[in-house]
Protein backbone atom coordinates (compact mmCIF):
# COMPACT_ATOMS: atom_id res chain seq x y z
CA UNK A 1 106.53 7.78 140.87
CA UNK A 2 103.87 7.08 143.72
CA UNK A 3 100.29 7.15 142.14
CA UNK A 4 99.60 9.84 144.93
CA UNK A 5 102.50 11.85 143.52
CA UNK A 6 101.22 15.40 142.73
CA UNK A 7 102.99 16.86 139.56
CA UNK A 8 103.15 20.80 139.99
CA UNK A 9 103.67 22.31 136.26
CA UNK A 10 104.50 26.51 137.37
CA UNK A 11 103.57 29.08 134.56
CA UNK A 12 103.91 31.59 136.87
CA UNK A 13 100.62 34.39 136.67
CA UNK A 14 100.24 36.99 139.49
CA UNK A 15 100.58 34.14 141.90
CA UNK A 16 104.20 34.06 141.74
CA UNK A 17 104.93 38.29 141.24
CA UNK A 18 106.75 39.78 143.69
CA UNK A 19 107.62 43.59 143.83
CA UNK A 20 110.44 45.07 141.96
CA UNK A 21 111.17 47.92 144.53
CA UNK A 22 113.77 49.61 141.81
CA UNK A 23 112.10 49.14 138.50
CA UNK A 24 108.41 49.63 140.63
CA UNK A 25 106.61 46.85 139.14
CA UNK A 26 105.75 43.39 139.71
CA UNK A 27 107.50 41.19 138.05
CA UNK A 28 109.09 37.55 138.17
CA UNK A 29 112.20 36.23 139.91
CA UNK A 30 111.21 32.59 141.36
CA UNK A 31 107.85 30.54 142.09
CA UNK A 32 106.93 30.65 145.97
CA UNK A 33 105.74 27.02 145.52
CA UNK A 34 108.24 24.91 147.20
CA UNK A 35 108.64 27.53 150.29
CA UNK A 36 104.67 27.68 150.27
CA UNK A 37 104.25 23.41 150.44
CA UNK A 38 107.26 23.40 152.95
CA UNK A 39 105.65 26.43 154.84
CA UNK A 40 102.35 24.93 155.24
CA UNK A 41 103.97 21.27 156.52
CA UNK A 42 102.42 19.58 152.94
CA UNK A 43 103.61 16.02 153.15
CA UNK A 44 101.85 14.65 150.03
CA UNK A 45 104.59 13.47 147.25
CA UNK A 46 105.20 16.58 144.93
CA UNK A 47 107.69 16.88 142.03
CA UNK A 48 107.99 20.49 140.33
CA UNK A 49 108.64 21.75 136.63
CA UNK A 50 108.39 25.37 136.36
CA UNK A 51 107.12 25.42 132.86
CA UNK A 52 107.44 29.14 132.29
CA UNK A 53 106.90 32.35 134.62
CA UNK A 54 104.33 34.28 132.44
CA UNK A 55 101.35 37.23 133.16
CA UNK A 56 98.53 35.03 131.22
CA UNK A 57 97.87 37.94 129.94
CA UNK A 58 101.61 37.46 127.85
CA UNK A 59 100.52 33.65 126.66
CA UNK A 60 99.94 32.76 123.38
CA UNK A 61 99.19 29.50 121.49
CA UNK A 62 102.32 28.22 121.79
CA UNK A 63 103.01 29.13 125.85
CA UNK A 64 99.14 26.98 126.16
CA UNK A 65 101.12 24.41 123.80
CA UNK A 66 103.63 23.63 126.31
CA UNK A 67 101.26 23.37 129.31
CA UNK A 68 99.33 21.18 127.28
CA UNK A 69 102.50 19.11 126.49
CA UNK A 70 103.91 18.87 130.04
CA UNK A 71 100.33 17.69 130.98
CA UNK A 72 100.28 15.43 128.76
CA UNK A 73 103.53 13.81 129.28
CA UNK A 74 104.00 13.88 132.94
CA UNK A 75 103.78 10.51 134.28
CA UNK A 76 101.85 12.01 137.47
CA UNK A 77 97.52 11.24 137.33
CA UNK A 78 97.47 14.26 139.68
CA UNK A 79 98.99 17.47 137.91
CA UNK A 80 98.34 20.74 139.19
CA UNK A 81 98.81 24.05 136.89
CA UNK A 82 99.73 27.17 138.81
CA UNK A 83 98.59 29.80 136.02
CA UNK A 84 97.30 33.32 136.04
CA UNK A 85 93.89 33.83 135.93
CA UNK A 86 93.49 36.06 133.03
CA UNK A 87 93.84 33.40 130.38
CA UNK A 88 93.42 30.35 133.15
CA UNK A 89 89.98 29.50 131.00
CA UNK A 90 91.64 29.41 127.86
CA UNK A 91 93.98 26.68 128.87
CA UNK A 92 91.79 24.66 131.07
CA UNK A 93 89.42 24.48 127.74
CA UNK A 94 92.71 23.40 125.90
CA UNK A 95 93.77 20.43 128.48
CA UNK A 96 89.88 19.85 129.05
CA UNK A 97 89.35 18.95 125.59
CA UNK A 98 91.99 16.29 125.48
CA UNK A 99 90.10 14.20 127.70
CA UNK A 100 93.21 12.89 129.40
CA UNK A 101 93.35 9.94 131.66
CA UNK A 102 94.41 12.40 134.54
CA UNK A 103 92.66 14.82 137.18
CA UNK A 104 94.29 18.19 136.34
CA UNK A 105 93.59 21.32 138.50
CA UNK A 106 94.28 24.91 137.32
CA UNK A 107 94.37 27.36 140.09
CA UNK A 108 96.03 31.18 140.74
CA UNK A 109 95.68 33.99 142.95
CA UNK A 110 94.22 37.68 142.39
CA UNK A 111 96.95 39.08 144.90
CA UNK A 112 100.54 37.82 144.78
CA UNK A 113 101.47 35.37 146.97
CA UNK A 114 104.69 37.56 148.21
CA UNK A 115 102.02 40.55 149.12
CA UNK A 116 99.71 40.70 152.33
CA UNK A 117 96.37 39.61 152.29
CA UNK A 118 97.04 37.56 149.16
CA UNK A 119 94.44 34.41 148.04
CA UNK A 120 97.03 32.16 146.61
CA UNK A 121 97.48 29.96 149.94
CA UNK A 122 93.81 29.33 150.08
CA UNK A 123 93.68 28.59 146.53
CA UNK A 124 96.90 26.45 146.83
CA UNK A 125 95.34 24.53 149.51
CA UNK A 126 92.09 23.92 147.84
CA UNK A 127 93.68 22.69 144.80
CA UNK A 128 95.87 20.18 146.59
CA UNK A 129 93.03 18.85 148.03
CA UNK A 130 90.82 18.95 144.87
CA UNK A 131 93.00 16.89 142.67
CA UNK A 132 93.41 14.10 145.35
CA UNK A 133 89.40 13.67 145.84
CA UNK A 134 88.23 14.12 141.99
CA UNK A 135 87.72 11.92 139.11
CA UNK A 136 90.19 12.54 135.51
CA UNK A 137 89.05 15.73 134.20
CA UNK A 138 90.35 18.91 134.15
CA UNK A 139 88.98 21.80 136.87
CA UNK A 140 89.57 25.03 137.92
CA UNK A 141 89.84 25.83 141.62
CA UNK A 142 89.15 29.49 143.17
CA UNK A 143 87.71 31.24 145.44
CA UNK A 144 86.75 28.17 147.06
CA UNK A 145 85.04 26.23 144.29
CA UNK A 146 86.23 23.68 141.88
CA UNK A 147 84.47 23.71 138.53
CA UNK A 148 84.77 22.08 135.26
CA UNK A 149 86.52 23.54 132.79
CA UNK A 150 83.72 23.75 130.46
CA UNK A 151 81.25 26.48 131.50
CA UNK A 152 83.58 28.55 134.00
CA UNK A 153 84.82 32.17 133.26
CA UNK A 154 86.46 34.26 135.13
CA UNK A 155 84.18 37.42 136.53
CA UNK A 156 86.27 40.44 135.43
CA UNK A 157 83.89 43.13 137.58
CA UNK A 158 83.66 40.73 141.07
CA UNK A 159 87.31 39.33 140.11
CA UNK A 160 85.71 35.61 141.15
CA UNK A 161 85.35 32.87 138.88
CA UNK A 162 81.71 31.54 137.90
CA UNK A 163 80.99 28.12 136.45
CA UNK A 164 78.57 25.35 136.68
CA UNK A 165 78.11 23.16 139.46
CA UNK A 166 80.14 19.82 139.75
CA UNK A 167 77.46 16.94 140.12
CA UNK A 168 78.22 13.49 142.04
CA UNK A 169 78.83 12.18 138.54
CA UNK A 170 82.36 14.52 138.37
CA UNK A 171 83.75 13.04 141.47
């Protein structure tokens, strides 16, 4: 595996919904990623493990556990998390206090990807970028900020995500 390989580990989260038009719901079928990355012309080295498609809101200890494990044994230094941003804290603060040897991003969407006016490409984006420019650590990219995973929360009445600044020092 190239150094500059970026490990993608899927959990799924509203990023990868799509509408169920008979049941009425959204729901899970596939992750978007690799027609997203192929879309958007991404020629960075990826490799993909879809890890589980789950609402955060439906994680528990041991759903965290196995994120946690995958991160831990990929033999990528890049890894980004796809994850929904519900619970997105609670697992960055579980990775994040590993102190791995490996720059880890967590990032999601508020709108599914497979719906109109959707965030997830600009998040997607960000992320790809974020893990190849930062330091080991473990961040959380959205709505066009990367933060630490210690401090951030998610903003339930503006739907953003709030955290503290990243200094020269993160990078």
């Amino acid at each position: 595996m190239s150094e500059k390989t970026i490990h993608f580990i899927i959990t799924g989260g509203t990023f990868d919904k799509h509408y169920d038009e008979i049941r009425g719901e959204l729901t899970f079928k596939y992750t978007h990623l690799p027609e997203i990355l192929d879309f958007v012309r991404c020629t960075v080295p990826l490799t993909f493990e879809i890890n589980q498609l789950t609402d955060s809101l439906d994680m528990d200890d041991s759903a965290r556990g196995r994120i946690l494990t995958s991160s831990m044994t990929s033999e990528a230094r890049r890894i980004i998390i796809i994850h929904g941003t519900d619970t997105m804290t609670e697992t960055a603060a579980l990775i994040g206090q590993q102190a791995l040897d490996k720059t880890i991003v967590l990032t999601g969407a508020m709108v599914p990807y497979s719906i109109s006016r959707s965030d997830a490409l600009f998040n997607l984006g960000a992320a790809v970028s974020a893990v190849q420019l930062l330091s080991a650590g473990c961040y959380i990219c959205m709505n066009g900020w990367v933060f630490p995973w210690k401090g951030t929360a998610k903003d339930k009445t503006s739907g953003t995500f709030k955290g503290p600044d990243l200094t020269k020092a993160d990078l």
